[in-house]
C-alpha atoms as a PDB file:
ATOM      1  CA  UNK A   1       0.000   0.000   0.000  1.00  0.00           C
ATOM      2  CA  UNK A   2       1.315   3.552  -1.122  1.00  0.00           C
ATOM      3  CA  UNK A   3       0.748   6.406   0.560  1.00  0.00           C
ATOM      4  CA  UNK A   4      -1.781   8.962  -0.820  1.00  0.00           C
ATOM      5  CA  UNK A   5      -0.650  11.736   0.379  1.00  0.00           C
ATOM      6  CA  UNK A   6      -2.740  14.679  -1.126  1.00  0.00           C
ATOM      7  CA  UNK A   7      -5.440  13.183   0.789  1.00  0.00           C
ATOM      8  CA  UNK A   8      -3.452  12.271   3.794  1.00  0.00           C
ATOM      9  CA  UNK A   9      -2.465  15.617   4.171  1.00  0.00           C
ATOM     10  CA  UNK A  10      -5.929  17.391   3.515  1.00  0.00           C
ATOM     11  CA  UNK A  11      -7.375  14.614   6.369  1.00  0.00           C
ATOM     12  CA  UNK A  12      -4.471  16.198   8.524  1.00  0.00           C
ATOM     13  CA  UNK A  13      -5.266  19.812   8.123  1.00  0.00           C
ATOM     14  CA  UNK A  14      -8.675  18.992   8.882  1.00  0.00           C
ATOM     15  CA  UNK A  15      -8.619  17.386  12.250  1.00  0.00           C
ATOM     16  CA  UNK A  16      -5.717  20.116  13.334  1.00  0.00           C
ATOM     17  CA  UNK A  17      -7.607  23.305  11.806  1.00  0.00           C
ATOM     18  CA  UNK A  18      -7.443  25.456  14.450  1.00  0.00           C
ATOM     19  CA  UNK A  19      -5.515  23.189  17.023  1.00  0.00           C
ATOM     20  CA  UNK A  20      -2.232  24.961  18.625  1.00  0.00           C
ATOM     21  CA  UNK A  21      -0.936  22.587  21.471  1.00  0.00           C
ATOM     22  CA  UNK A  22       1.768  20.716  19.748  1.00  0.00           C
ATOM     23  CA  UNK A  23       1.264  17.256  22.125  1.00  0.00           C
ATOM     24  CA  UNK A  24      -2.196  17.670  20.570  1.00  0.00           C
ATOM     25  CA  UNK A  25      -0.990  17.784  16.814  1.00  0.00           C
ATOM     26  CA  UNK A  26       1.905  15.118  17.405  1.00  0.00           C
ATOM     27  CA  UNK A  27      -0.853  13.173  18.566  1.00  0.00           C
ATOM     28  CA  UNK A  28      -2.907  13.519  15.446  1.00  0.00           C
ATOM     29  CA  UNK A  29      -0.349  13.282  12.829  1.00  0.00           C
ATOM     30  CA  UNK A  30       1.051   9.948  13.945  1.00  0.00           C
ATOM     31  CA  UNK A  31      -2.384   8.408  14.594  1.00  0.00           C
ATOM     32  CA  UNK A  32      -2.847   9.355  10.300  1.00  0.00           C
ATOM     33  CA  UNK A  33       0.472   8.484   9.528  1.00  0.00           C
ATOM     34  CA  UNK A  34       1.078   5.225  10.947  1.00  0.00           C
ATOM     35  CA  UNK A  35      -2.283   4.094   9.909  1.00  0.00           C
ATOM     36  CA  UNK A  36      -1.785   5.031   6.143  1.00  0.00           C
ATOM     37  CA  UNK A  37       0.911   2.499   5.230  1.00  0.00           C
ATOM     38  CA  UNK A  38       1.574  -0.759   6.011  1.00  0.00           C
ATOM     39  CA  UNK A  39       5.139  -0.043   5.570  1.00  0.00           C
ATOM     40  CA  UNK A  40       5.181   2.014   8.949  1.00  0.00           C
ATOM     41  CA  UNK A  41       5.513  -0.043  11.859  1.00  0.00           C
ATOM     42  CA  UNK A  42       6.607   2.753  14.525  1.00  0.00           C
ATOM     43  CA  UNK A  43       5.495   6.075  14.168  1.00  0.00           C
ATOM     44  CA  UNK A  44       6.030   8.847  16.504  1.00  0.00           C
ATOM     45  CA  UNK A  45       7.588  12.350  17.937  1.00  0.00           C
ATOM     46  CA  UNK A  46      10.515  12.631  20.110  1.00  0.00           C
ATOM     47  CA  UNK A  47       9.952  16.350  21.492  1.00  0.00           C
ATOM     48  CA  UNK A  48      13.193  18.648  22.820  1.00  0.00           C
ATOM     49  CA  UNK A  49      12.577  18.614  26.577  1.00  0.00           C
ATOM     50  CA  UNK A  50      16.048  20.388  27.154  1.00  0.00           C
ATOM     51  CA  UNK A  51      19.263  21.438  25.434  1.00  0.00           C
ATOM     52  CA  UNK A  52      20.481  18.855  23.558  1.00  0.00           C
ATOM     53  CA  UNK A  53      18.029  16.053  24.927  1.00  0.00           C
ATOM     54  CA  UNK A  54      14.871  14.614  23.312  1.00  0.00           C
ATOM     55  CA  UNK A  55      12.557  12.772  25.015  1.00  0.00           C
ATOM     56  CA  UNK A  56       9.218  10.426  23.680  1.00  0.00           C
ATOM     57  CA  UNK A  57       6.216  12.239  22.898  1.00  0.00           C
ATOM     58  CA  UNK A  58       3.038  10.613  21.308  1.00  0.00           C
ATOM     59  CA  UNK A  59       3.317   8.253  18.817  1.00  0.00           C
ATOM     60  CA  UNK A  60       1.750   4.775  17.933  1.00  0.00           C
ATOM     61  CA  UNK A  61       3.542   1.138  17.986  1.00  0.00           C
ATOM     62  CA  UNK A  62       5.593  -0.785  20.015  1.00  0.00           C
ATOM     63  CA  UNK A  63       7.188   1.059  22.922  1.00  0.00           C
ATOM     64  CA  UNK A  64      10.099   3.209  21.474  1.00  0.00           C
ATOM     65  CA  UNK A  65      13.215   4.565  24.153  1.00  0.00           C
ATOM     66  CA  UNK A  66      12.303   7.875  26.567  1.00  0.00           C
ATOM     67  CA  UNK A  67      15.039   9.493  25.391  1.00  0.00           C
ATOM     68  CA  UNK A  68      17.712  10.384  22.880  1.00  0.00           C
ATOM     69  CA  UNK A  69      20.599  13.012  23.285  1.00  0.00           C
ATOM     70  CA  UNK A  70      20.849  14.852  20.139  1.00  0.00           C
ATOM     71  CA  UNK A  71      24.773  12.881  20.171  1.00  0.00           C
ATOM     72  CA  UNK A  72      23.242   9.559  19.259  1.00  0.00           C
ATOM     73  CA  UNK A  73      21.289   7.955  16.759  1.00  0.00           C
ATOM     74  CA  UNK A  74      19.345   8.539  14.066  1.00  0.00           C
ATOM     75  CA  UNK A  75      16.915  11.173  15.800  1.00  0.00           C
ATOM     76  CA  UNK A  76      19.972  12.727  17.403  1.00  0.00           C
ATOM     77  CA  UNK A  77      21.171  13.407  13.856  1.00  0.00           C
ATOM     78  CA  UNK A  78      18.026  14.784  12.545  1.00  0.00           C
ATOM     79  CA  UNK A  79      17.333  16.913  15.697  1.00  0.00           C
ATOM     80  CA  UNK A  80      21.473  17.874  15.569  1.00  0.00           C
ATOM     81  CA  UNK A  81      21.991  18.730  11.783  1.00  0.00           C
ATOM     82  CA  UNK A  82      18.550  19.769  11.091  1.00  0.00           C
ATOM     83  CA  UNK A  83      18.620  17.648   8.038  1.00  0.00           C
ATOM     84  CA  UNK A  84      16.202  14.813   7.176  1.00  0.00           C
ATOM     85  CA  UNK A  85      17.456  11.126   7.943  1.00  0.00           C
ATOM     86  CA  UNK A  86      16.378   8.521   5.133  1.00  0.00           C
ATOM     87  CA  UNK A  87      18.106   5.116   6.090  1.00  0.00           C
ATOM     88  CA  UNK A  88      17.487   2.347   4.147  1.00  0.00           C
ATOM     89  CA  UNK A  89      19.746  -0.288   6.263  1.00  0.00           C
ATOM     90  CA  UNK A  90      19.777   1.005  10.259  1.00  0.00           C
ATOM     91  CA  UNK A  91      22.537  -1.742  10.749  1.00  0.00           C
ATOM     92  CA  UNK A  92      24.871   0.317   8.569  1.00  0.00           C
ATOM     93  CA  UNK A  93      24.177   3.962  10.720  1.00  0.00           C
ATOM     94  CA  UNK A  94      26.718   4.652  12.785  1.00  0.00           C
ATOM     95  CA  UNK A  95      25.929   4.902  16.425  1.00  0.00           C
ATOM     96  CA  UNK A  96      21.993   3.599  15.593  1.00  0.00           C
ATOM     97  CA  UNK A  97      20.143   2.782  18.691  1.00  0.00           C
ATOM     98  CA  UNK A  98      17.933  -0.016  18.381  1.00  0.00           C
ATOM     99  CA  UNK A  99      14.771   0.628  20.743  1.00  0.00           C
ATOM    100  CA  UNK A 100      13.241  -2.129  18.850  1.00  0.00           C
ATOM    101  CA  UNK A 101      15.130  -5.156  17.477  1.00  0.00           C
ATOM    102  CA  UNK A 102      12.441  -5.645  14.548  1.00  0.00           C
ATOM    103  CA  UNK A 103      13.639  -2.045  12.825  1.00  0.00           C
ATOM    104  CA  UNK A 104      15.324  -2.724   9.538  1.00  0.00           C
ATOM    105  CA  UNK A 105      14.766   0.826   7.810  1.00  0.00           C
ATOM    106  CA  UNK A 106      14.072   4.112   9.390  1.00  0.00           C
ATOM    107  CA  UNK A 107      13.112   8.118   8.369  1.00  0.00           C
ATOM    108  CA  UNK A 108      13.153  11.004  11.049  1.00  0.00           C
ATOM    109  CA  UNK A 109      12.534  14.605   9.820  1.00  0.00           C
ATOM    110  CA  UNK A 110      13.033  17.903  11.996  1.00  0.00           C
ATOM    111  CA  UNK A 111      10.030  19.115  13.302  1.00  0.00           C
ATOM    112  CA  UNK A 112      10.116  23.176  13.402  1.00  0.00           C
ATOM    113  CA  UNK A 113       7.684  25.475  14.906  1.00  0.00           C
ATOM    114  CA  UNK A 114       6.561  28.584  13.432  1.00  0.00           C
ATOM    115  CA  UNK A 115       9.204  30.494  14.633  1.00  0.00           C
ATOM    116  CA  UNK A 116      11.770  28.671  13.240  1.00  0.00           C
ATOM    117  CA  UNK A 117      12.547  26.754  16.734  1.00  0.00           C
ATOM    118  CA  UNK A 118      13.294  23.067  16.680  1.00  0.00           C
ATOM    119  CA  UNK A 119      10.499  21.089  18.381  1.00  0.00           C
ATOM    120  CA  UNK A 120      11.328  17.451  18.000  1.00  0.00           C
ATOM    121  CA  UNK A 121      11.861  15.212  15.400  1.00  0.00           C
ATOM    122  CA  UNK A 122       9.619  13.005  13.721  1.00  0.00           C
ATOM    123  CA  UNK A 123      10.561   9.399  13.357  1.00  0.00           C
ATOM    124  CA  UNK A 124       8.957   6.557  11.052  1.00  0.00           C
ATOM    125  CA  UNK A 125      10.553   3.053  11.483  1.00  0.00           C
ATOM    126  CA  UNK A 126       9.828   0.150   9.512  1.00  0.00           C
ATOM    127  CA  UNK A 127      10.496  -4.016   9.796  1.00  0.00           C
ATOM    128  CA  UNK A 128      11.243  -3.999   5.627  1.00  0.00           C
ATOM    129  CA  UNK A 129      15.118  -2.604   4.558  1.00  0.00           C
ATOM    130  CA  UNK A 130      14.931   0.205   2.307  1.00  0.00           C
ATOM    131  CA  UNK A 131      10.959   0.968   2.943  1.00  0.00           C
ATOM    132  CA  UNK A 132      10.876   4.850   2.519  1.00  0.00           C
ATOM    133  CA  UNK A 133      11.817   7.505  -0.581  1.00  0.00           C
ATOM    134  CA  UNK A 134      12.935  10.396  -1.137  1.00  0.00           C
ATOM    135  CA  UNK A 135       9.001  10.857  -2.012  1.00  0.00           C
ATOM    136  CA  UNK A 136       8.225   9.882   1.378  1.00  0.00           C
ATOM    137  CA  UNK A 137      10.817  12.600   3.125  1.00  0.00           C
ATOM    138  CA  UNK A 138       9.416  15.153   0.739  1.00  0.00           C
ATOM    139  CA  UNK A 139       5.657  14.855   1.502  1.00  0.00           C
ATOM    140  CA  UNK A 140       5.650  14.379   4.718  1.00  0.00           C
ATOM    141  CA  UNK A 141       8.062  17.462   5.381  1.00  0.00           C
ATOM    142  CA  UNK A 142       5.499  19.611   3.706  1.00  0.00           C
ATOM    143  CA  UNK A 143       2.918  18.021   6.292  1.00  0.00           C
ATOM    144  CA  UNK A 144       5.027  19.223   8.941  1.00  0.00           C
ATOM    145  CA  UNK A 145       5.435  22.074   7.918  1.00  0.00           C
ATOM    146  CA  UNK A 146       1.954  22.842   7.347  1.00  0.00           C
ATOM    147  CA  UNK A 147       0.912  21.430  10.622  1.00  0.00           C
ATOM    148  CA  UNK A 148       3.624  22.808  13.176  1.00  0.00           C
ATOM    149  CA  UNK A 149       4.873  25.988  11.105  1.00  0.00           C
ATOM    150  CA  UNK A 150       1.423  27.786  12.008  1.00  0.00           C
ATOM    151  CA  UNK A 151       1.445  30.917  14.168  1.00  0.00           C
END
């Protein structure tokens, strides 16, 4: 099953018209998310709780860790450089932390508020190697953005 996003992303501004606690809209986009692909077996926000430090915020799946310095792992990297992770083999990230053993493939995009703060980071993992595109990263950056970059 593929993603379709133009109407995953007009479902999304829908339920969060209006919405401004960000707890509220993490909640909401990975409750769409995760359920609109197969391919997305952990879905979910780590939020920055202090300098340097994220820590789990809602998401849906299997438990994930409480919290990730912005030093390790994928979600440090994304919350660290700012830049979109798209990992197609975890095993082969340097410093990956495995908070569950079934990951195989993994995509975390920096979550910014409307003043241009870092909020968090927003992590999909999946159990099949290689499961997300550059597609994928795109889209859901623009729902993101539309989402958390109100206000």
């Amino acid at each position: 099953m593929q993603v379709e996003y133009a109407t995953l992303a007009k479902t999304i501004a829908a339920l969060t018209e209006g919405e401004t606690d960000e707890v509220a809209l993490m909640a909401t986009v990975a409750c769409e998310v995760h359920h609109a692909d197969g391919r997305f077996n952990w879905t979910g926000f780590y939020r920055v709780v202090a300098p340097e430090l994220l820590k789990i915020g809602p998401y849906q799946g299997g438990h994930g860790c409480l919290q990730i310095p912005f030093s390790r792992g994928v979600c440090g990297a994304a919350a660290r450089t700012g830049v979109v992770q798209l990992v197609p083999d975890v095993d082969a990230f340097p410093g990956h932390i495995a908070c569950a053993s079934s990951t195989r493939s993994e995509l975390v995009l920096p979550v910014w508020n409307g003043a241009g703060e870092l909020i968090g980071v927003f992590d999909i993992d999946s159990d099949q190697p290689d499961a997300f595109t550059q597609e994928d990263a795109d889209q859901l950056e623009a729902i993101l953005r539309q989402v958390f970059s109100r206000g």
